[in-house]
N, C-alpha and C. Protein backbone atom coordinates (compact mmCIF):
# COMPACT_ATOMS: atom_id res chain seq x y z
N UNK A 1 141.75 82.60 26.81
CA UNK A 1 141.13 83.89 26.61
C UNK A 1 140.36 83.86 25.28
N UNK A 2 138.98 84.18 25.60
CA UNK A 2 138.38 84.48 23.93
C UNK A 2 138.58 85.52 22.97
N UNK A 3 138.57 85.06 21.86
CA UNK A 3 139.37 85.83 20.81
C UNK A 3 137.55 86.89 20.25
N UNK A 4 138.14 87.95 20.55
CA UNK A 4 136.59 88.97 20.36
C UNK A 4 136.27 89.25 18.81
N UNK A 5 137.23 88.60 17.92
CA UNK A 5 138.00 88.63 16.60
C UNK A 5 136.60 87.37 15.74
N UNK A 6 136.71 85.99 17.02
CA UNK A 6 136.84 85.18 16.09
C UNK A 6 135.33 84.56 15.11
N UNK A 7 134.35 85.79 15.07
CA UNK A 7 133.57 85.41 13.93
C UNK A 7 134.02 86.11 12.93
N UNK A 8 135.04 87.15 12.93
CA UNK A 8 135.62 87.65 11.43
C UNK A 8 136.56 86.73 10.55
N UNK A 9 136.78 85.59 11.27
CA UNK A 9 138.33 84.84 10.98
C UNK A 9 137.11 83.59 10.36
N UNK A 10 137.33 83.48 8.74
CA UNK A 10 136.89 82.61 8.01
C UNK A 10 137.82 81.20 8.44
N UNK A 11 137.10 80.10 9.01
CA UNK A 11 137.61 78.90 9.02
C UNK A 11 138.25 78.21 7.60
N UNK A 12 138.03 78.72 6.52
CA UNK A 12 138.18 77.54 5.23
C UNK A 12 139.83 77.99 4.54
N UNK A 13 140.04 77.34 4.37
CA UNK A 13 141.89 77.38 3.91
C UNK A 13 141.86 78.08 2.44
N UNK A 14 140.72 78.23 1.80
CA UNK A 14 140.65 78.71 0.58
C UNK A 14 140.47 80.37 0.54
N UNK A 15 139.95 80.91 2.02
CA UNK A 15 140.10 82.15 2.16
C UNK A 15 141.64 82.91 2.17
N UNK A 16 142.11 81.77 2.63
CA UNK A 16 143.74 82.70 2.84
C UNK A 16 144.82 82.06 1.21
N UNK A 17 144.32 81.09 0.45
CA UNK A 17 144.58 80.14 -0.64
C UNK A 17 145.90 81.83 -1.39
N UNK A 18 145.20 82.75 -1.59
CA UNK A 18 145.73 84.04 -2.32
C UNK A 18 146.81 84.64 -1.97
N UNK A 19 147.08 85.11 -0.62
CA UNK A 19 148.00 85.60 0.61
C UNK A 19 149.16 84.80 0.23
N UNK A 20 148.27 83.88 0.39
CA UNK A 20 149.53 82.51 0.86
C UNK A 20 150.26 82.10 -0.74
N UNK A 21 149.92 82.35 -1.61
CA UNK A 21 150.34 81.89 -3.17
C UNK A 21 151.37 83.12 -3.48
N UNK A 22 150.59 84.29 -2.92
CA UNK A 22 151.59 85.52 -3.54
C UNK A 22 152.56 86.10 -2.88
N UNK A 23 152.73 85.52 -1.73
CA UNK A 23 153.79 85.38 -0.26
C UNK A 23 154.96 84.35 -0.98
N UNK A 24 154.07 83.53 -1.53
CA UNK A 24 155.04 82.27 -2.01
C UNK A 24 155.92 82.79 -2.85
N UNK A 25 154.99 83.38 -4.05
CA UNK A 25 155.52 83.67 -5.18
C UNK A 25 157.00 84.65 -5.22
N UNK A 26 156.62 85.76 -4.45
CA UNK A 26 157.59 87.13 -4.16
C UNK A 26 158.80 86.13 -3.36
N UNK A 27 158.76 85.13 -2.67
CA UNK A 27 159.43 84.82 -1.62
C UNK A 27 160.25 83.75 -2.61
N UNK A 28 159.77 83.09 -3.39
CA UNK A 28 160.34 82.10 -4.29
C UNK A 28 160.72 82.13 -5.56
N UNK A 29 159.88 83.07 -6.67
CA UNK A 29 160.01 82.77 -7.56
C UNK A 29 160.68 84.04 -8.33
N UNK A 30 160.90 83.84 -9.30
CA UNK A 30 161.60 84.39 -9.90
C UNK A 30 161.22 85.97 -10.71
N UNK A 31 161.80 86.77 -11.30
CA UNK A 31 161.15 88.03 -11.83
C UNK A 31 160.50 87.74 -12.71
N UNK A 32 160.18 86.85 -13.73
CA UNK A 32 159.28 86.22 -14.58
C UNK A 32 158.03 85.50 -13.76
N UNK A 33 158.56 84.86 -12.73
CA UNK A 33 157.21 84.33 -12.08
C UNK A 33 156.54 85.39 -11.86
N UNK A 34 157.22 86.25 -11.00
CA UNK A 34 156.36 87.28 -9.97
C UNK A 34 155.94 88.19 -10.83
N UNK A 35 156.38 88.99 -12.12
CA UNK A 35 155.66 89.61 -13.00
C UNK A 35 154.93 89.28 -13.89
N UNK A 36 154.63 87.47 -13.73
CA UNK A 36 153.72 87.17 -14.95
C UNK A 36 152.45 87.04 -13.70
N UNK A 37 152.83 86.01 -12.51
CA UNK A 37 152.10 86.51 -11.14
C UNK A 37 151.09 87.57 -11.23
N UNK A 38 152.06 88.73 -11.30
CA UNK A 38 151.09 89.93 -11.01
C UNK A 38 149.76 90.53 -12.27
N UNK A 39 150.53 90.17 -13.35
CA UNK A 39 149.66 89.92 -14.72
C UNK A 39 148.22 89.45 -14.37
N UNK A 40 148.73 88.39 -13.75
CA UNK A 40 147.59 87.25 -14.00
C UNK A 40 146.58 88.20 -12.24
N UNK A 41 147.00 88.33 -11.35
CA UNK A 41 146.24 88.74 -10.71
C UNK A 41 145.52 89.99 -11.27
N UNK A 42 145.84 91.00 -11.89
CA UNK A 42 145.29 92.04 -12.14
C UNK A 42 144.34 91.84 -13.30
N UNK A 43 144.39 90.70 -14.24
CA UNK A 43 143.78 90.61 -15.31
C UNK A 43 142.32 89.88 -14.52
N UNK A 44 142.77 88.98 -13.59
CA UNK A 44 141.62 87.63 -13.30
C UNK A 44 140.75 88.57 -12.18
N UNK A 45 141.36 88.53 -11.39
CA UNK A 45 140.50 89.90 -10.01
C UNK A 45 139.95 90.66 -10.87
N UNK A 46 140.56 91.33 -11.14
CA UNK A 46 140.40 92.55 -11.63
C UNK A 46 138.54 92.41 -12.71
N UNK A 47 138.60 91.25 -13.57
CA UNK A 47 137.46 90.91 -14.22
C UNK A 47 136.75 90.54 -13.58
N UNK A 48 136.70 89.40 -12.00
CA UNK A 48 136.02 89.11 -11.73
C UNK A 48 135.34 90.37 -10.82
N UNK A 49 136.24 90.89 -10.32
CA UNK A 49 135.15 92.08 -9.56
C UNK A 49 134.99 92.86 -10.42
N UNK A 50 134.63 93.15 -11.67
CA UNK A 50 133.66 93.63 -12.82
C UNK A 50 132.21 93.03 -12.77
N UNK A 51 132.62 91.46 -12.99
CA UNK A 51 131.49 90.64 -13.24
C UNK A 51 130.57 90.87 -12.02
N UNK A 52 131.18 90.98 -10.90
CA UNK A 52 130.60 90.87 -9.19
C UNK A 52 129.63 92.07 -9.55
N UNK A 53 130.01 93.56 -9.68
CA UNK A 53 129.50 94.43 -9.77
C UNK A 53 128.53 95.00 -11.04
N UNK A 54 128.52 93.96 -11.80
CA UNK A 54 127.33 93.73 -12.94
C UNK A 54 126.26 93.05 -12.68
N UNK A 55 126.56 91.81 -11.97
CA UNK A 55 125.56 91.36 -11.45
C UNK A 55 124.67 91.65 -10.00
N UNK A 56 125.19 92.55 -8.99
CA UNK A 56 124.62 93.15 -8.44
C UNK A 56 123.84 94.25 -8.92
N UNK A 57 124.32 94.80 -10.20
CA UNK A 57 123.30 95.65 -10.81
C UNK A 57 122.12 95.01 -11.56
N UNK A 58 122.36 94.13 -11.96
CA UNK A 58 121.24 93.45 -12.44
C UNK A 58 120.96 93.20 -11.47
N UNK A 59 120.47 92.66 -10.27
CA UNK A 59 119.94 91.54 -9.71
C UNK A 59 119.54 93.08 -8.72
N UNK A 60 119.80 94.59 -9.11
CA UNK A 60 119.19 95.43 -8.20
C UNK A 60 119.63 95.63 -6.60
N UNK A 61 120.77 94.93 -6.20
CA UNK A 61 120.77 95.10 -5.45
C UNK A 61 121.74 96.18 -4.46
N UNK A 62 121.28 96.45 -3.04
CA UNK A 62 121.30 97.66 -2.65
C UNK A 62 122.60 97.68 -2.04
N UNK A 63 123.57 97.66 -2.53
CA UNK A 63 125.14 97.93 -2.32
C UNK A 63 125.68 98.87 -2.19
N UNK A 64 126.21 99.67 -0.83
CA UNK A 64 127.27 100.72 -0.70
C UNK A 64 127.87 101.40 -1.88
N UNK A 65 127.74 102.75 -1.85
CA UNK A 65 128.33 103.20 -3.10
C UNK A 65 130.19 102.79 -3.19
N UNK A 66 130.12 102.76 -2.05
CA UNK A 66 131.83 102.70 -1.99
C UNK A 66 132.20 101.34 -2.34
N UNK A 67 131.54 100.62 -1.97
CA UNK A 67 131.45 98.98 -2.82
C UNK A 67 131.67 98.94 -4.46
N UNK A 68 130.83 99.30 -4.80
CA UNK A 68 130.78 99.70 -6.57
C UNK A 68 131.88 100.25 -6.98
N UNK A 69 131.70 101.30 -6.41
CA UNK A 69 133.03 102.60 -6.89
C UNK A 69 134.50 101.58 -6.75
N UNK A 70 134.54 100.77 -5.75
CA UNK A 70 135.46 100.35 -5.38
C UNK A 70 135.65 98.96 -6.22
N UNK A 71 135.16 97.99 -6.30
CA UNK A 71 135.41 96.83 -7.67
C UNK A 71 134.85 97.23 -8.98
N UNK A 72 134.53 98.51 -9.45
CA UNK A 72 133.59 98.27 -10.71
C UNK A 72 135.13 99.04 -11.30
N UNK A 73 135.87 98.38 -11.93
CA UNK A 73 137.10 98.98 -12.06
C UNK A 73 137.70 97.77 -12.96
N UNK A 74 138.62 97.66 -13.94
CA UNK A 74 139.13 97.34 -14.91
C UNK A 74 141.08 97.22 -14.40
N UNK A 75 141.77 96.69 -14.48
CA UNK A 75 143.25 96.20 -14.69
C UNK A 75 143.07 97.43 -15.76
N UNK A 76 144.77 98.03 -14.90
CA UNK A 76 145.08 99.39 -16.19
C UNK A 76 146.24 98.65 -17.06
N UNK A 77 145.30 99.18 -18.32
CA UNK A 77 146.55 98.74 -19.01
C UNK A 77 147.88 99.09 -19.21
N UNK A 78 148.43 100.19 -18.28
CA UNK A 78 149.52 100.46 -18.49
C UNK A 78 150.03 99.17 -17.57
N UNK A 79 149.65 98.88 -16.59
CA UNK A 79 150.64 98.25 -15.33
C UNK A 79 150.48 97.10 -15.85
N UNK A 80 149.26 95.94 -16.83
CA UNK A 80 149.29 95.07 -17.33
C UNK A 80 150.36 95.22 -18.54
N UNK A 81 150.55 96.02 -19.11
CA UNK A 81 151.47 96.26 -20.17
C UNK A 81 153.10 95.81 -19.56
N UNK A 82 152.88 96.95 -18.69
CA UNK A 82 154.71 97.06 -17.65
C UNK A 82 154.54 95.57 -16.95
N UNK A 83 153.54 94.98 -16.45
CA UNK A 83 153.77 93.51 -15.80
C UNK A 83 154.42 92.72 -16.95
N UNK A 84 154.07 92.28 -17.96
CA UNK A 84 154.15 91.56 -19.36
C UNK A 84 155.62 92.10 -19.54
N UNK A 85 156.33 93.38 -20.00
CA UNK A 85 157.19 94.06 -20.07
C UNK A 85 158.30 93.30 -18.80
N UNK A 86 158.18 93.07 -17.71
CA UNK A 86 159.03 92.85 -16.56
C UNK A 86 159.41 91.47 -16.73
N UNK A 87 158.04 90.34 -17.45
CA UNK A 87 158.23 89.31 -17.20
C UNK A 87 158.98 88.77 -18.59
N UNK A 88 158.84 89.33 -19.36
CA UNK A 88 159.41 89.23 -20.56
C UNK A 88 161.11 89.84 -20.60
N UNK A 89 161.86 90.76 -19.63
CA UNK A 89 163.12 90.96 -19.17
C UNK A 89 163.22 90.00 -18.66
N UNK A 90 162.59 89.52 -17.38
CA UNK A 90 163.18 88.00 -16.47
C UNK A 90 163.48 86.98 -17.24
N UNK A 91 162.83 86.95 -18.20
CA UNK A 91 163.05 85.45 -19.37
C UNK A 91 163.97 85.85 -20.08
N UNK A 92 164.45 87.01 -20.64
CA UNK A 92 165.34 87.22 -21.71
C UNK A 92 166.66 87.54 -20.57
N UNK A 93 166.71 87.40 -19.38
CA UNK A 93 167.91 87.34 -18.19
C UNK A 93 167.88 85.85 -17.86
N UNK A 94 167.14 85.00 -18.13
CA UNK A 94 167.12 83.91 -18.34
C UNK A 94 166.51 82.36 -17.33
N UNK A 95 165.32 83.62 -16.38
CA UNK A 95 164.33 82.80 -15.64
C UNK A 95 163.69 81.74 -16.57
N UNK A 96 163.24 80.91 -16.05
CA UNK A 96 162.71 79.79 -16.22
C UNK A 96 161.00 80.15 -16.69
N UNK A 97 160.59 80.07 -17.91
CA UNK A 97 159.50 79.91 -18.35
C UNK A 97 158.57 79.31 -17.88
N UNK A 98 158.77 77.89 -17.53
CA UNK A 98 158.04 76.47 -16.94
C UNK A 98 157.27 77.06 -15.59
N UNK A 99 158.75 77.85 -14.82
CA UNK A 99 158.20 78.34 -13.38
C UNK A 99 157.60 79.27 -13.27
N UNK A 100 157.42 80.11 -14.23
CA UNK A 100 157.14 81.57 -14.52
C UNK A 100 155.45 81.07 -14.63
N UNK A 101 155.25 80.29 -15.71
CA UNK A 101 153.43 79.73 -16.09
C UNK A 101 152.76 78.79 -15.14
N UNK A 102 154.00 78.19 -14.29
CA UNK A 102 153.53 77.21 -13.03
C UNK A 102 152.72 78.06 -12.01
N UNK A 103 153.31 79.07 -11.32
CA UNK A 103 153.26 80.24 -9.92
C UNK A 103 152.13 80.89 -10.69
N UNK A 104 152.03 81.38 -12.03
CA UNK A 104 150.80 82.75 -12.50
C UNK A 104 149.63 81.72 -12.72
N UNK A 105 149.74 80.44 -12.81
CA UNK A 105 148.52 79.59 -12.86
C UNK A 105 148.37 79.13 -11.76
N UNK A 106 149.13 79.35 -10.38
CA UNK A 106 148.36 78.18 -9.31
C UNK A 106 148.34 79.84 -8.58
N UNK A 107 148.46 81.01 -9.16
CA UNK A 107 147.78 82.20 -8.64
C UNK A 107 146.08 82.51 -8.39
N UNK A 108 146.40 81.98 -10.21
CA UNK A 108 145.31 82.13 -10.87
C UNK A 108 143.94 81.39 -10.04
N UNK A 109 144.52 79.88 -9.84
CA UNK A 109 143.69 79.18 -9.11
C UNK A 109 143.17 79.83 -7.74
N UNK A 110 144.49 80.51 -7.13
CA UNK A 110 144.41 80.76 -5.35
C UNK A 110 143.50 81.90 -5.81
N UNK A 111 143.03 82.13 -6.88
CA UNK A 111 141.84 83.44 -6.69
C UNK A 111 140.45 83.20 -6.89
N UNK A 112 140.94 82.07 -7.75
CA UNK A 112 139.32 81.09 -7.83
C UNK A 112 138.63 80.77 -6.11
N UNK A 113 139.97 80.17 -5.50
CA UNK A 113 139.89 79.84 -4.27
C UNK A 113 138.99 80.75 -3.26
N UNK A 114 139.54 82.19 -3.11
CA UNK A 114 139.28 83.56 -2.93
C UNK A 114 137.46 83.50 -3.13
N UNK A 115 137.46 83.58 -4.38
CA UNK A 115 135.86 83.76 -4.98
C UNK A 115 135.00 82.79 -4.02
N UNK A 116 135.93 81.61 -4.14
CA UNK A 116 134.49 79.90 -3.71
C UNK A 116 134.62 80.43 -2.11
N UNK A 117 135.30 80.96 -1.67
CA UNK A 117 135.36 81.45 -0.34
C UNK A 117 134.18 82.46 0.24
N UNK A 118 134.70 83.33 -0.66
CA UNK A 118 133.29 84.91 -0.15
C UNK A 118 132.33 84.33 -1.17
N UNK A 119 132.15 83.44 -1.29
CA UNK A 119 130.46 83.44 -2.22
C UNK A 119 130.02 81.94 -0.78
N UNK A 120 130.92 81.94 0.14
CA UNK A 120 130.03 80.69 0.91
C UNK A 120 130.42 81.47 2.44
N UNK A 121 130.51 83.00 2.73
CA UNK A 121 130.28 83.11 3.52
C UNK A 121 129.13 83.59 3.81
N UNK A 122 128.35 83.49 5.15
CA UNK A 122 126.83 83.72 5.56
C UNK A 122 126.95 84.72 6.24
């Protein structure tokens, strides 16, 4: 049976790279991982869809307001504050540091992943 789906379904493993890291993370790692994890997603996303929506303004182009409205947006610093705050309890309860900077950096990467993904779809 044909899937009526399947030009929405990105073939490249780097589209799902994010899902799949922060599935990992919640599922594996520890309250230091997963709140330094979430740090790192809200700080790195969070800038890059700044940058996304700067340069569509420069470059003029004609983007949905709800697009803009919707990434032209900043990591709040309260929840970056309380992430830092959570991950800093997990370590002083006595999670593992090593694993904590391992999972928020191969996050970090699975969002790079994310980006090289939607900048090569047509």
């Amino acid at each position: 049976m044909p899937d009526p789906f399947e030009s929405f379904w990105p073939p490249d493993r780097e589209t799902y790279a994010f899902n799949g890291t922060l599935s990992w993370v919640a599922n594996q790692g520890s309250q230091a991982s997963f709140a330094l994890s979430s740090y790192t997603d809200m700080v790195v996303y969070f800038s890059g869809c700044s940058a996304l929506v700067r340069r569509v303004r420069e470059l003029r182009i004609d983007a949905p307001a709800e697009f803009i409205e919707y990434y032209d947006d900043d990591a709040s610093d309260e929840l970056t504050e309380l992430a830092l705050d959570v991950a800093q309890d997990g370590l002083g309860r006595g999670d593992d540091p090593q694993d904590a900077l391992f999972q928020a950096r191969l996050l970090e990467e699975s969002i790079g992943d994310f980006w090289r993904s939607a900048a090569n779809v047509s």
